[in-house]
Structure formats: structure tokens, C-alpha cells
N, C-alpha and C. Protein backbone atom coordinates (compact mmCIF):
# COMPACT_ATOMS: atom_id res chain seq x y z
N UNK A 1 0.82 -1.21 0.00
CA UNK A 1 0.00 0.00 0.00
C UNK A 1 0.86 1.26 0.00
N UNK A 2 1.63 1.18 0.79
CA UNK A 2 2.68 2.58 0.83
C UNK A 2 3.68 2.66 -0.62
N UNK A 3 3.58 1.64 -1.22
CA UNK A 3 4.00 1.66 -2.86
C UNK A 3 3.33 2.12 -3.64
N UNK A 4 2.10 1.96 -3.48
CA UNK A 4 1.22 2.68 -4.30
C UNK A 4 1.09 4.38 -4.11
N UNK A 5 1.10 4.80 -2.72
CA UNK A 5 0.80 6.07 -2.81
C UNK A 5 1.63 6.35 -3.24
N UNK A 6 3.13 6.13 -2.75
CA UNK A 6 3.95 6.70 -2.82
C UNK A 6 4.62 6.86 -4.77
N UNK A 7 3.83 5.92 -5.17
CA UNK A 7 3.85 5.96 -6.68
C UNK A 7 2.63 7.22 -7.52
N UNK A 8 1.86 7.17 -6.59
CA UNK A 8 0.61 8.05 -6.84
C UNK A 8 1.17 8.98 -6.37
N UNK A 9 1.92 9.77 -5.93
CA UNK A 9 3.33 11.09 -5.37
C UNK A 9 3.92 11.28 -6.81
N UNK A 10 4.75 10.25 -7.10
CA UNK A 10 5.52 10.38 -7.93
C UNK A 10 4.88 11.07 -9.45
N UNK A 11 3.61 10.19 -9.55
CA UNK A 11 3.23 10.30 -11.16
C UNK A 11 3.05 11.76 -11.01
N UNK A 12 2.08 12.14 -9.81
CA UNK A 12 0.74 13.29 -9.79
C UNK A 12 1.93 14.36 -9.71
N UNK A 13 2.97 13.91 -8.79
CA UNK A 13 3.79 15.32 -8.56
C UNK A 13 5.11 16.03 -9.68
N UNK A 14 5.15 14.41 -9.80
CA UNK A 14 6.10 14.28 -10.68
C UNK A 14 8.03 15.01 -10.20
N UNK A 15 8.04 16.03 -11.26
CA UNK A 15 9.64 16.90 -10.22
C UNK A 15 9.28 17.41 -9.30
N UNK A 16 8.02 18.25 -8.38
CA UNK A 16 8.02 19.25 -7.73
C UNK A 16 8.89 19.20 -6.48
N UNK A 17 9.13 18.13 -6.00
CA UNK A 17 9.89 18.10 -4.86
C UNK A 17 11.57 18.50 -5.40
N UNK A 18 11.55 18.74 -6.60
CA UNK A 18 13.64 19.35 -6.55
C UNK A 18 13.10 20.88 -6.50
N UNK A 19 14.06 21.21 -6.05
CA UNK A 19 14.17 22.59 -5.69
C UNK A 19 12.87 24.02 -5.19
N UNK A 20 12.40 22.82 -4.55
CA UNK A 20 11.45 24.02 -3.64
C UNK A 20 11.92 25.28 -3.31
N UNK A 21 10.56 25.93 -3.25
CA UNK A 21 10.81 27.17 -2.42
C UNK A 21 9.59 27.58 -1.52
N UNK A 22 9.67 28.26 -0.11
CA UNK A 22 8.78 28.37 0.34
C UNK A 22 8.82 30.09 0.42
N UNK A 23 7.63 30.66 1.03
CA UNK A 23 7.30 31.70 1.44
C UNK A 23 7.62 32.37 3.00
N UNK A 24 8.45 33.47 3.45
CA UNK A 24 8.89 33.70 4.43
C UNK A 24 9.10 35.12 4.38
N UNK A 25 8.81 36.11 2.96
CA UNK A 25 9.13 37.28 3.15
C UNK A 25 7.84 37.95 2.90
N UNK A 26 7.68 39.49 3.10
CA UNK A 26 6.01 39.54 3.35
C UNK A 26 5.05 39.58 4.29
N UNK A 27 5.71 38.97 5.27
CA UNK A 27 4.67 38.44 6.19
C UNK A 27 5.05 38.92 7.32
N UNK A 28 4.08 39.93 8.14
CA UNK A 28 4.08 40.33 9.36
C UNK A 28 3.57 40.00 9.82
N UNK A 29 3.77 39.16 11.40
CA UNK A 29 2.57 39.06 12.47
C UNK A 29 2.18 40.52 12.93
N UNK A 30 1.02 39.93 13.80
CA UNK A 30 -0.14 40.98 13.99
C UNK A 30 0.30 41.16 15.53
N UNK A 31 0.35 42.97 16.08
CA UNK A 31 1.23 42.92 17.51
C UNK A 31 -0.05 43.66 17.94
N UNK A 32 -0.49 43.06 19.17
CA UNK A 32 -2.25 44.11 19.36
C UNK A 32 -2.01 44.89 20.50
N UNK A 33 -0.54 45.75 20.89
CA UNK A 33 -0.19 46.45 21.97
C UNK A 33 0.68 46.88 20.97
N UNK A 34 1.04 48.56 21.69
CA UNK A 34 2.08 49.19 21.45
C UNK A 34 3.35 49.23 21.90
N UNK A 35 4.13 49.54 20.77
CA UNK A 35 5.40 49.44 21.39
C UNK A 35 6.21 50.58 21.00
N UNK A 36 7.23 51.29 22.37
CA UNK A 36 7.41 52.48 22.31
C UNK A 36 9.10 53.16 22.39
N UNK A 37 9.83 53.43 21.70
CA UNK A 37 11.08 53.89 21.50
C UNK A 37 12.04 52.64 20.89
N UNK A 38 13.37 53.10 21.24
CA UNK A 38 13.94 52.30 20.48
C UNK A 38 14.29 51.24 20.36
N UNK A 39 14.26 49.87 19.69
CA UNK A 39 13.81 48.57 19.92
C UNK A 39 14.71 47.74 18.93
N UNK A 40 16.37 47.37 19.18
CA UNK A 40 16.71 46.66 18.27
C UNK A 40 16.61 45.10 17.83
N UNK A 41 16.87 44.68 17.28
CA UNK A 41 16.36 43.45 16.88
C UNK A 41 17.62 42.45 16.01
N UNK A 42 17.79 41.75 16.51
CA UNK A 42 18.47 40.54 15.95
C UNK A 42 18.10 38.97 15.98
N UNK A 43 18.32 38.21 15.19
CA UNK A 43 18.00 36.75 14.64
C UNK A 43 19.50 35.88 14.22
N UNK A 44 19.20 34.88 15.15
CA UNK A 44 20.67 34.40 15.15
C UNK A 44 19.83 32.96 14.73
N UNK A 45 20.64 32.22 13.82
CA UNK A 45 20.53 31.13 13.22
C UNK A 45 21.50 30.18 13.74
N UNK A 46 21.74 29.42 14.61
CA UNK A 46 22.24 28.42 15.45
C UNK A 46 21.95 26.75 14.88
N UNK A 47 20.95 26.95 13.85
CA UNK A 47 20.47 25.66 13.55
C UNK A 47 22.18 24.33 12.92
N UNK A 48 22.38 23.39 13.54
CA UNK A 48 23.96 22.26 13.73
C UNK A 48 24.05 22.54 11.75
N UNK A 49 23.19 22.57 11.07
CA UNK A 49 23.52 22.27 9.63
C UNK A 49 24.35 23.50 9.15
N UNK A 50 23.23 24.94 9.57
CA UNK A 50 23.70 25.87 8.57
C UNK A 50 25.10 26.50 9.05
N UNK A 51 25.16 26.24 10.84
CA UNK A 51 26.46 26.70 11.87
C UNK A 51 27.70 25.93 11.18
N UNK A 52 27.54 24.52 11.06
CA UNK A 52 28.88 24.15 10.59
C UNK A 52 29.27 24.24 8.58
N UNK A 53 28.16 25.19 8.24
CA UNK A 53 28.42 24.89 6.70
C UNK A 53 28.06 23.93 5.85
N UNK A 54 27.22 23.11 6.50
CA UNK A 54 27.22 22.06 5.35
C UNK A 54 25.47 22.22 5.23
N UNK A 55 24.82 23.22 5.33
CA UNK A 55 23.72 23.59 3.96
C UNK A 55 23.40 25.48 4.38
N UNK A 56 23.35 25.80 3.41
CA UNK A 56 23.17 27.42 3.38
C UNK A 56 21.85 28.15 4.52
N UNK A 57 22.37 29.24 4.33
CA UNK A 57 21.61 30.31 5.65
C UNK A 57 19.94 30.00 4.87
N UNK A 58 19.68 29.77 3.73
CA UNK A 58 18.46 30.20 3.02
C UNK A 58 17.79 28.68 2.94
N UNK A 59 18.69 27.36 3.97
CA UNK A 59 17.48 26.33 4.04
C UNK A 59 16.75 26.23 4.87
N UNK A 60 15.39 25.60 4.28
CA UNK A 60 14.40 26.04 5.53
C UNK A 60 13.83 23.82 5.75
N UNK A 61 13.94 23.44 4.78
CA UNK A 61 14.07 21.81 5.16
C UNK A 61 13.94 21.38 3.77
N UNK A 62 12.78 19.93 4.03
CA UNK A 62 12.80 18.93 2.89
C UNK A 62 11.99 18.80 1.92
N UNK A 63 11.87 18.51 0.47
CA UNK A 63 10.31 17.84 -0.19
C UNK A 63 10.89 16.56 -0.79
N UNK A 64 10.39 15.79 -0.39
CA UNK A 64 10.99 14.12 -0.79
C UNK A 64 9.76 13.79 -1.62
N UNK A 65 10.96 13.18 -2.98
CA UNK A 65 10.23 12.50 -3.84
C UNK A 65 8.90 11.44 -3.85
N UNK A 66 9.15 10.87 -5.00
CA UNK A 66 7.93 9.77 -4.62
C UNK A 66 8.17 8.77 -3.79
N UNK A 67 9.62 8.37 -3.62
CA UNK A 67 10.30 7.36 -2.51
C UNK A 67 10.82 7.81 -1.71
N UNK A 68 10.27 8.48 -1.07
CA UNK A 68 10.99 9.39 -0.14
C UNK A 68 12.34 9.85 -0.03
N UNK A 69 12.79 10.15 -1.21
CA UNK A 69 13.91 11.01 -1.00
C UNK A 69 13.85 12.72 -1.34
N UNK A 70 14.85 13.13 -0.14
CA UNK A 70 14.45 14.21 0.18
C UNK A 70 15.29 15.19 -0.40
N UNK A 71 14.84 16.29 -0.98
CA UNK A 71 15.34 17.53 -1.61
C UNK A 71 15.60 18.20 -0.89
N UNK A 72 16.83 19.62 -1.04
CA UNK A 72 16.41 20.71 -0.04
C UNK A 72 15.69 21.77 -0.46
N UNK A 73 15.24 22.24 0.82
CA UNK A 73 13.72 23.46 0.37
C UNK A 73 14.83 24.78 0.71
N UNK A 74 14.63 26.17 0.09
CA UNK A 74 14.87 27.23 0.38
C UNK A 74 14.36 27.94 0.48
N UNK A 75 14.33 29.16 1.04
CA UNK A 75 13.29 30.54 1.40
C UNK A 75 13.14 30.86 -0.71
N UNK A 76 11.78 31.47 -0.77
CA UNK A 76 11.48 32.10 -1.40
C UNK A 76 12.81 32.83 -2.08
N UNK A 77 12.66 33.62 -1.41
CA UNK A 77 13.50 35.30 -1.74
C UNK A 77 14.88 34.98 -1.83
N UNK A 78 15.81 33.56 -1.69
CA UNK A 78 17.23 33.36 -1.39
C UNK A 78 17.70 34.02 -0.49
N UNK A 79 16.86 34.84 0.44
CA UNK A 79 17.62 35.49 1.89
C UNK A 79 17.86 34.48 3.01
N UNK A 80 18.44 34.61 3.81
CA UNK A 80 19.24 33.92 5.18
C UNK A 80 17.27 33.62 5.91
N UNK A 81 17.32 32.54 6.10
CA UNK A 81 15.82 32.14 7.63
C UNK A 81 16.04 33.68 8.45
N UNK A 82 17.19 32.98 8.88
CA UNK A 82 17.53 34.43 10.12
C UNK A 82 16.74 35.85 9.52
N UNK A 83 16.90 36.01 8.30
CA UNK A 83 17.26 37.45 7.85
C UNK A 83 15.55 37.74 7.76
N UNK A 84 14.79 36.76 7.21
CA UNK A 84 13.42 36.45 6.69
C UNK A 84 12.96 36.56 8.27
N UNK A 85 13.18 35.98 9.48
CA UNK A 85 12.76 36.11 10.95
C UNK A 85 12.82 37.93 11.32
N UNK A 86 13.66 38.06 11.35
CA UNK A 86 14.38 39.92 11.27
C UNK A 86 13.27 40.67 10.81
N UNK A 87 13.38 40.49 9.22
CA UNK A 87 12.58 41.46 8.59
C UNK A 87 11.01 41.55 9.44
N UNK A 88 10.49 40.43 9.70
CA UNK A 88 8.79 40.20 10.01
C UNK A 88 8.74 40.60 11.22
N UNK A 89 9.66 40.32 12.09
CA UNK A 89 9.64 41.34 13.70
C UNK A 89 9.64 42.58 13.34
N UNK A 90 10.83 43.19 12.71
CA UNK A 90 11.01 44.74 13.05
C UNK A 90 9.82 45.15 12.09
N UNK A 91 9.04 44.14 10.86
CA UNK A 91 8.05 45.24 10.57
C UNK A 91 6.93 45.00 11.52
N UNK A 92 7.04 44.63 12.33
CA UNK A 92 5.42 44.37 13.45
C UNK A 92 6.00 44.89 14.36
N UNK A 93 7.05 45.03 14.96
CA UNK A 93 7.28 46.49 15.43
C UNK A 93 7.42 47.62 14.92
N UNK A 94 7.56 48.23 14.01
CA UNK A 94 7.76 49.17 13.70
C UNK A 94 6.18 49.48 13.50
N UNK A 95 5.53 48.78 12.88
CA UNK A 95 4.01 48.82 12.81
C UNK A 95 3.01 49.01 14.23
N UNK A 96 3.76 48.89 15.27
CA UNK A 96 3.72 48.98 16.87
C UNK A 96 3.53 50.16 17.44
N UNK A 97 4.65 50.77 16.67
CA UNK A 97 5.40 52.29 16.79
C UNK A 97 6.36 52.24 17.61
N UNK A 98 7.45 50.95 17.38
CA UNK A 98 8.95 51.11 17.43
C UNK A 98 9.56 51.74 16.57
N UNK A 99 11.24 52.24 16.74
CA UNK A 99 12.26 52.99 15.88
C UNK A 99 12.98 51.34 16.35
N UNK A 100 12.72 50.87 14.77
CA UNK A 100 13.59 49.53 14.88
C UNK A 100 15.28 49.77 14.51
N UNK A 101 16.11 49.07 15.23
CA UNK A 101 17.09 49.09 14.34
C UNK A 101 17.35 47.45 14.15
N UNK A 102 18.31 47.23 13.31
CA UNK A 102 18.01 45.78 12.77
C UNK A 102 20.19 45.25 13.31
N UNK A 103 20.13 44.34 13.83
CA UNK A 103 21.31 43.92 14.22
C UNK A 103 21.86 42.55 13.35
N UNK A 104 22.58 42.41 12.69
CA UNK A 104 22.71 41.05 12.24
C UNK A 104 23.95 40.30 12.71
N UNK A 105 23.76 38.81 13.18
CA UNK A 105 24.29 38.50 14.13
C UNK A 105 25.10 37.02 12.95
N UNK A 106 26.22 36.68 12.96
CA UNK A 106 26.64 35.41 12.68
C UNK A 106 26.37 34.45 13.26
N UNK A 107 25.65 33.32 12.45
CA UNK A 107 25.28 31.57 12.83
C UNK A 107 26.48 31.84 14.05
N UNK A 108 27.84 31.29 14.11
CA UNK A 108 28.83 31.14 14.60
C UNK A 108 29.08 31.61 15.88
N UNK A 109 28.47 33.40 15.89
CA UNK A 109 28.77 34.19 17.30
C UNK A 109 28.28 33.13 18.20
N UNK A 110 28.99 33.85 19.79
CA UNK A 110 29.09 33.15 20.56
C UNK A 110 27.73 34.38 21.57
N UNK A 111 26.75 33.68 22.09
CA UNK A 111 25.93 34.70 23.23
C UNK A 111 26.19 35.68 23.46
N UNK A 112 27.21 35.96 24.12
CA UNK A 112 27.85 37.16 24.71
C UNK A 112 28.29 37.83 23.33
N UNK A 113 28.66 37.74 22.46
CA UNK A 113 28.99 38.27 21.20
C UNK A 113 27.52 39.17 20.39
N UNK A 114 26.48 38.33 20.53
CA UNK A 114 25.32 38.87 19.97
C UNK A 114 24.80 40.18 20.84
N UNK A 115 24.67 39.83 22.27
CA UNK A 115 24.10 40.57 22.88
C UNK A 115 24.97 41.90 23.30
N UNK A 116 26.61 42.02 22.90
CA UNK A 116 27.23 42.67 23.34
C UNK A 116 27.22 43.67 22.27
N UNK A 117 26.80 43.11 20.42
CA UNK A 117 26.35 43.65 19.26
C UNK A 117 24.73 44.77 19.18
N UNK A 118 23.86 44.00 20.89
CA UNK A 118 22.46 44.96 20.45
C UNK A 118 22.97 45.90 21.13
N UNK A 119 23.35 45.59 22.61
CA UNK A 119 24.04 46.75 23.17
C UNK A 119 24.48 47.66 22.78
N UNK A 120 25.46 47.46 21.92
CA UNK A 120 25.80 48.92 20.97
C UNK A 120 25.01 49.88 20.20
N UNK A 121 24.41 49.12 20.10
CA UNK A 121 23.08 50.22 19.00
C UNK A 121 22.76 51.24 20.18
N UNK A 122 22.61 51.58 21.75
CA UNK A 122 21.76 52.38 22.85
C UNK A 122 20.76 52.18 22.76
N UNK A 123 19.78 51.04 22.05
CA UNK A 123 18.52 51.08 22.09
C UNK A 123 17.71 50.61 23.46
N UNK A 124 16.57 51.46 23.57
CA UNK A 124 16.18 51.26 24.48
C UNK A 124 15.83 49.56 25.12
N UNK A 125 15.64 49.07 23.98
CA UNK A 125 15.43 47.41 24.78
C UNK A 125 15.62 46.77 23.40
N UNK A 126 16.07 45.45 23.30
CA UNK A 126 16.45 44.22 22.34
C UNK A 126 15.51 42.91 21.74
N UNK A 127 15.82 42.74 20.89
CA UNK A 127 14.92 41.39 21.05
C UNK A 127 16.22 40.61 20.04
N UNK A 128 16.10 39.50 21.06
CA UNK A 128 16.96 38.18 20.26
C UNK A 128 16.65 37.41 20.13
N UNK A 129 15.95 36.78 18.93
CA UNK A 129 15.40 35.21 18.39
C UNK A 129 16.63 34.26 18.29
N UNK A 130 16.51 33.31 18.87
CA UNK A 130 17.63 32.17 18.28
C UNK A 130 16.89 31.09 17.42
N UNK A 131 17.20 30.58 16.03
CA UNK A 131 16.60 29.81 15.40
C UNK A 131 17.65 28.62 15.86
N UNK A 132 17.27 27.47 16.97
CA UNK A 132 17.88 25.99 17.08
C UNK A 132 17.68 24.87 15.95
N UNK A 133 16.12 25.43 15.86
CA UNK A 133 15.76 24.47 14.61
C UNK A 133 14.60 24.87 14.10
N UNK A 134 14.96 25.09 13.38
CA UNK A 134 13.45 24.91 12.15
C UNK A 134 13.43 24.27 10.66
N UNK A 135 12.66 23.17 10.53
CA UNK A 135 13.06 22.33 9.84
C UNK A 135 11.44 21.96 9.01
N UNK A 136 11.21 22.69 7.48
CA UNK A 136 9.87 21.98 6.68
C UNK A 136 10.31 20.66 6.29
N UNK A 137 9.53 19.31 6.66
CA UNK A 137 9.67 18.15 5.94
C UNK A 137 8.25 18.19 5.59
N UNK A 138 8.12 17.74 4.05
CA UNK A 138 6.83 17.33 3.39
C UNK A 138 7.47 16.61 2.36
N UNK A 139 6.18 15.86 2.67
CA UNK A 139 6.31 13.92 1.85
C UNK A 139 4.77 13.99 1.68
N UNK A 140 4.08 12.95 1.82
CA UNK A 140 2.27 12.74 2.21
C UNK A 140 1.37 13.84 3.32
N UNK A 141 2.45 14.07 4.34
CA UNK A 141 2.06 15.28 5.70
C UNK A 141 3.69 16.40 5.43
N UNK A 142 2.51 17.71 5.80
CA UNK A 142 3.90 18.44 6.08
C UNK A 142 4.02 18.80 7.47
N UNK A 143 5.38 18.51 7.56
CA UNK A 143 5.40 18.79 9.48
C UNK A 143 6.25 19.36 9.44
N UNK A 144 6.51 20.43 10.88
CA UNK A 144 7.41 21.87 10.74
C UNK A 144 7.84 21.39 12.57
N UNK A 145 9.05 20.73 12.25
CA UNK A 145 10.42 20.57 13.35
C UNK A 145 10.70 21.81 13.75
N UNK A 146 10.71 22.93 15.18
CA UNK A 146 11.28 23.68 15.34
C UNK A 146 11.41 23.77 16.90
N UNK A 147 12.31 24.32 16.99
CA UNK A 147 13.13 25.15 18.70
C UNK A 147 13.55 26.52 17.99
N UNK A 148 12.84 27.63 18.79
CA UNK A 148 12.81 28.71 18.69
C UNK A 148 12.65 29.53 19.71
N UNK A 149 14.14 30.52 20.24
CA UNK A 149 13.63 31.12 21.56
C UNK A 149 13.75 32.61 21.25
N UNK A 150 12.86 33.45 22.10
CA UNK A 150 12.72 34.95 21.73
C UNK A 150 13.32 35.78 23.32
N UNK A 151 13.91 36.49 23.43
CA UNK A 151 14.32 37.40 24.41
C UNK A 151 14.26 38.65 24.41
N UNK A 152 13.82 39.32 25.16
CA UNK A 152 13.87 40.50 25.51
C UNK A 152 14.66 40.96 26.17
N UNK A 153 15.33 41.92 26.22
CA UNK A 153 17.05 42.49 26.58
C UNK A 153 16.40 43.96 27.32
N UNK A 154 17.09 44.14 28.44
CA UNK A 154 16.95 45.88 28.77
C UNK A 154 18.28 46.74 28.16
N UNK A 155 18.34 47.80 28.21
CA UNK A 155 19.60 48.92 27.89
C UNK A 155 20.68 47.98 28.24
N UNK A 156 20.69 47.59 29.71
CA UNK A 156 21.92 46.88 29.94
C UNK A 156 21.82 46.21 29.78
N UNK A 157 21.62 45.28 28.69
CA UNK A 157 21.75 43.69 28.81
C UNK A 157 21.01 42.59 29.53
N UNK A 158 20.13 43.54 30.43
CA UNK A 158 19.78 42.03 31.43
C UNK A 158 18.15 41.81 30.54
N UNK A 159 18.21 40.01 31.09
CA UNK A 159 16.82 39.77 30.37
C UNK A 159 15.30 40.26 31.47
N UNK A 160 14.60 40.55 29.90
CA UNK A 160 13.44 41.24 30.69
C UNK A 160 12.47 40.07 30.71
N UNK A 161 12.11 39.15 29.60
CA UNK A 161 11.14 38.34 29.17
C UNK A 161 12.20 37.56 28.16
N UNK A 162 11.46 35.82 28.23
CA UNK A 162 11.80 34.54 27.30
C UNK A 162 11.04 33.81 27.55
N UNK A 163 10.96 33.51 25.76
CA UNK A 163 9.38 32.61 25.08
C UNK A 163 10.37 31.90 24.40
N UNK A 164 10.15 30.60 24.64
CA UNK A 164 10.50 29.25 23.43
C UNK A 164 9.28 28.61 23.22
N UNK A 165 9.57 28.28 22.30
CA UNK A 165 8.79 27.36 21.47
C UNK A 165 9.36 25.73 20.67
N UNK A 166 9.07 24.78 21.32
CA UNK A 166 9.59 23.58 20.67
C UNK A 166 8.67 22.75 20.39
N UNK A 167 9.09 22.28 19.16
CA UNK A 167 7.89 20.66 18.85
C UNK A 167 7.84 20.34 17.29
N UNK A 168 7.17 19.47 17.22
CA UNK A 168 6.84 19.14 15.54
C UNK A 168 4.98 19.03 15.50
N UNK A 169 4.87 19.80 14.77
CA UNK A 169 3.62 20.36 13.72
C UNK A 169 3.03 19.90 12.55
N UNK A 170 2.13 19.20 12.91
CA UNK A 170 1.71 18.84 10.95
C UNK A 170 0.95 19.87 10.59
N UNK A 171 1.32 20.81 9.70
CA UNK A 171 0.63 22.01 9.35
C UNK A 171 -0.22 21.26 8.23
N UNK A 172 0.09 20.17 7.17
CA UNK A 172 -1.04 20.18 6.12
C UNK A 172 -0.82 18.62 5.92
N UNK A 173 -1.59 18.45 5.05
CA UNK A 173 -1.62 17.15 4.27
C UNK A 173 -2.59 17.38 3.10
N UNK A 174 -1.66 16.20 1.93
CA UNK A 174 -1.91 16.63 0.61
C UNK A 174 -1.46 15.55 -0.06
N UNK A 175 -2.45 14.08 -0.25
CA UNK A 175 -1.62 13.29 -1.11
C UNK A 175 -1.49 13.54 -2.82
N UNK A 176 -2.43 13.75 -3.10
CA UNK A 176 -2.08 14.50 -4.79
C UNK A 176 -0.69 15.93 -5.26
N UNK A 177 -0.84 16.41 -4.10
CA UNK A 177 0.54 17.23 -4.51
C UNK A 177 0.25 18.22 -3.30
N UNK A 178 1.37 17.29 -2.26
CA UNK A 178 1.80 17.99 -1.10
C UNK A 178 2.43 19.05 -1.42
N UNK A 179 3.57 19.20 -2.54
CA UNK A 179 4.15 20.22 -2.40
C UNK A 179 3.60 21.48 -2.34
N UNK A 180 2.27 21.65 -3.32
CA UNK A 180 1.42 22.79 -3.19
C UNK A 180 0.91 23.17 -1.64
N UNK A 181 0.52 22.12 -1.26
CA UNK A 181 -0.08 22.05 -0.02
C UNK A 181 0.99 22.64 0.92
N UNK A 182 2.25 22.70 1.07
CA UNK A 182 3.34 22.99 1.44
C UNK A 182 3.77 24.11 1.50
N UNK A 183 3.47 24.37 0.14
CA UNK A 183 3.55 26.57 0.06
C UNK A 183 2.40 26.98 0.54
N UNK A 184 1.29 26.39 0.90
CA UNK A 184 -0.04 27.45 1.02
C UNK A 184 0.30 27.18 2.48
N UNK A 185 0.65 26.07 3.16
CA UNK A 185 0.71 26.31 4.37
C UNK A 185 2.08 26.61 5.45
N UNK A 186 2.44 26.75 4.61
CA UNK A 186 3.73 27.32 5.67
C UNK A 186 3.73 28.64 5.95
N UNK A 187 3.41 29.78 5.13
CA UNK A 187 3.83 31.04 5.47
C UNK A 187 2.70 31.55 6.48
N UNK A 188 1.10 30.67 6.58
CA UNK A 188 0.69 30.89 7.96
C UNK A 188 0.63 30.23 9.14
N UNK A 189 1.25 29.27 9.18
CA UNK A 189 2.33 28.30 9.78
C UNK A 189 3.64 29.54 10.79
N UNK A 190 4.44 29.95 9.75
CA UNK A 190 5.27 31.00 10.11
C UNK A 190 4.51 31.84 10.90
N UNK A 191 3.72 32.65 10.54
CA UNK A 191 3.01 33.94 10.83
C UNK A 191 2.79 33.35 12.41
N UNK A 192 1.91 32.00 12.48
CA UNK A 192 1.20 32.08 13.88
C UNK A 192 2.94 31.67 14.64
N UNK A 193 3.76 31.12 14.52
CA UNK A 193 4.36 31.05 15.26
C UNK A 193 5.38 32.42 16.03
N UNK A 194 5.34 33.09 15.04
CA UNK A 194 6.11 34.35 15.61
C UNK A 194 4.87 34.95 16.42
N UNK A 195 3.58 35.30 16.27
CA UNK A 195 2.60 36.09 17.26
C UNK A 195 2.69 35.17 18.41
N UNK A 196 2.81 33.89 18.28
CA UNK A 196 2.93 33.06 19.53
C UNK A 196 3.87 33.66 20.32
N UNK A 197 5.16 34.01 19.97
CA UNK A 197 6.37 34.10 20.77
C UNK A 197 6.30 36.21 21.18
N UNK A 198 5.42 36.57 20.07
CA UNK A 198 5.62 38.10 20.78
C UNK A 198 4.02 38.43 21.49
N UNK A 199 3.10 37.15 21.50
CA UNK A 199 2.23 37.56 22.32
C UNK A 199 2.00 36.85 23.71
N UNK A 200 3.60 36.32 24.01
CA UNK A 200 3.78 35.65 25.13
C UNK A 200 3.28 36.99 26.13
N UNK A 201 2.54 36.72 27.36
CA UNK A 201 2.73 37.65 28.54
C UNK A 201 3.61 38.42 28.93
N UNK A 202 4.57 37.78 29.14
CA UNK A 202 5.63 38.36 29.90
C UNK A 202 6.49 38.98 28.46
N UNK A 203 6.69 38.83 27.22
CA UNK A 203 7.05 39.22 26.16
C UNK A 203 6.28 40.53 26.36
N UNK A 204 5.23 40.57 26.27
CA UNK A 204 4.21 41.80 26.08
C UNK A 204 4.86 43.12 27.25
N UNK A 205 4.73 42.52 28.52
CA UNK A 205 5.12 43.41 28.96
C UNK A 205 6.16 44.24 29.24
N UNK A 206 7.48 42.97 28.56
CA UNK A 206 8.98 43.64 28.58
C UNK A 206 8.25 44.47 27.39
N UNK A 207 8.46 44.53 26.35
CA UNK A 207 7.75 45.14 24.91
C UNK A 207 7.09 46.64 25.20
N UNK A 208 6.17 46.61 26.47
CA UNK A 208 5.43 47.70 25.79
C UNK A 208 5.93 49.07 26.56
């Protein structure tokens, strides 16, 4: 039976699983409090693949063939995850009525390296996403692997508020052609997970 679908993948989908791309730029979550002065922002990509080099800042996971072998997926736009995380905060803050400034941090830096980078900006308070993992696999189900933590920083450095988020997600299913199913659901997939992490409580209130 799993020969058959997985042949019924192959015919219906045929190539779509080489060289995906998903959707990640565009998209602002929705912030339903204000937020007030200056607010820098950085996204550090930590995920073991893209840190040691062996797959680029712009993978976001898999689309496996009709036998399950797996392709790699990339952002839309060929920008860095990190960079695609960045952009969608500072525009939902700035949409807040923050003065964002935008920090960009190397896979590689070490903690104290990132946070010693928002510091410099004088902004009134920080936010640092670490991407551990985020990982699209779609085959028959698409499921979204991620560890994702958000921080809130004061002037000096100390933390105000931290939201993680870990687990695996079946955002869709689609046996005639998951891959479609794959782009329509990931970028609100994305969306709810970042309002998750900036409409944490205690997020809110370092924030406002």
C-alpha cells in the first residue's frame, strides 16, 4: 500500500519536490499592543547544519520524492531564515510604533557576542530570536520541526522576558501534490508562530 501512494506522489507530482521554495518574506505578524522607543532586533541562526556549513543560511528543510527522498527546500526570496525572521519582527514592530534598528548576528557568534552587538546600538530594549531548529519536511504530511527562543534584553543587557517554542507540527496534508499544499501552508504556519512568541505575557510586557 505505501507503494502505491507513494507511486501516486511520484506520477501526480512528478519533479516538484527538486528545488522548492517556500514563502517567508512579506509576512508580518499581527502585535495588538504598542510598542514604544527604540527597539533593536536581531535573529541568530544556530540551527547544527547551517552553523557548521554544510547547507546554506536560506534552508528552511525537505520535499521528498515519490520514494521518499528528500530535496532541499529554500526561502522564497534566497535570503538567510535568520534574515526572513528579522525582517517580520522589526516590521510588526515598527508597525507597533517602534524605531527599529536591525542587528545582524553570525550563525557562529558566541551569546555574549550577539548581545554585546544589540548593546551597541543604545537602544532602548532588544529582542533576540535564536533559530535551534526549524526544519519543513513534506512527503504525504507536512510537518514543521522547530526550537525557537525569543528574548527581551533591557539597555543593559539584562533579560526582561523569554518565550520558546519547541515541537513538531503537521501544518497540512496533501496526497495528490503535497508540495502545493506545502507553500499554502507554511507562510501561515510561520506567521502564527512568531505572534505566539511576541504575544507571550511576559514578552508583552517587557515590549510595551
Amino acid at each position: 500500500m505505501r507503494y502505491v501512494l507513494a507511486l501516486i506522489v511520484a506520477l501526480a507530482a512528478g519533479g516538484c519536490a527538486v528545488g522548492g521554495k517556500h514563502q517567508y518574506h512579506d509576512i508580518t505578524p499581527e502585535l495588538k499592543y504598542p510598542v514604544r522607543g527604540k527597539v533593536a532586533v536581531a535573529v541568530q541562526d544556530q540551527r547544527k547544519d547551517v552553523v557548521s556549513g554544510t547547507r546554506p543560511e536560506s534552508y528552511v528543510g525537505w520535499s521528498r520524492g515519490g520514494y521518499g527522498n528528500p530535496f532541499d527546500v529554500t526561502t522564497e526570496s534566497g535570503q538567510p531564515l535568520a534574515k526572513e525572521f528579522q525582517t517580520s519582527i522589526a516590521a510588526a514592530l515598527t508597525r507597533a510604533g517602534a524605531q527599529v534598528v536591525r542587528v545582524d548576528v553570525r550563525p557562529a557568534a558566541a551569546p555574549a557576542e550577539a548581545r554585546k552587538q544589540l548593546a551597541a546600538t543604545g537602544a532602548d530594549k532588544a529582542v533576540l530570536l535564536v533559530l535551534r531548529d526549524w526544519h519543513v519536511d513534506t512527503y504525504f504530511n507536512v510537518n514543521l520541526d522547530h526550537d525557537v527562543s525569543l528574548t527581551v534584553l533591557g539597555r543593559r543587557g539584562q533579560v526582561l522576558a523569554t518565550k520558546e517554542l519547541t515541537g513538531s507540527d503537521r501544518i497540512g496534508t496533501g496526497l495528490v501534490d503535497p508540495y502545493a499544499v506545502a507553500r499554502e501552508s507554511v507562510p501561515p504556519a510561520y506567521r502564527r508562530k512568531l505572534e505566539q512568541l511576541l504575544a507571550d505575557p511576559a514578552v508583552v510586557a517587557a515590549l510595551r
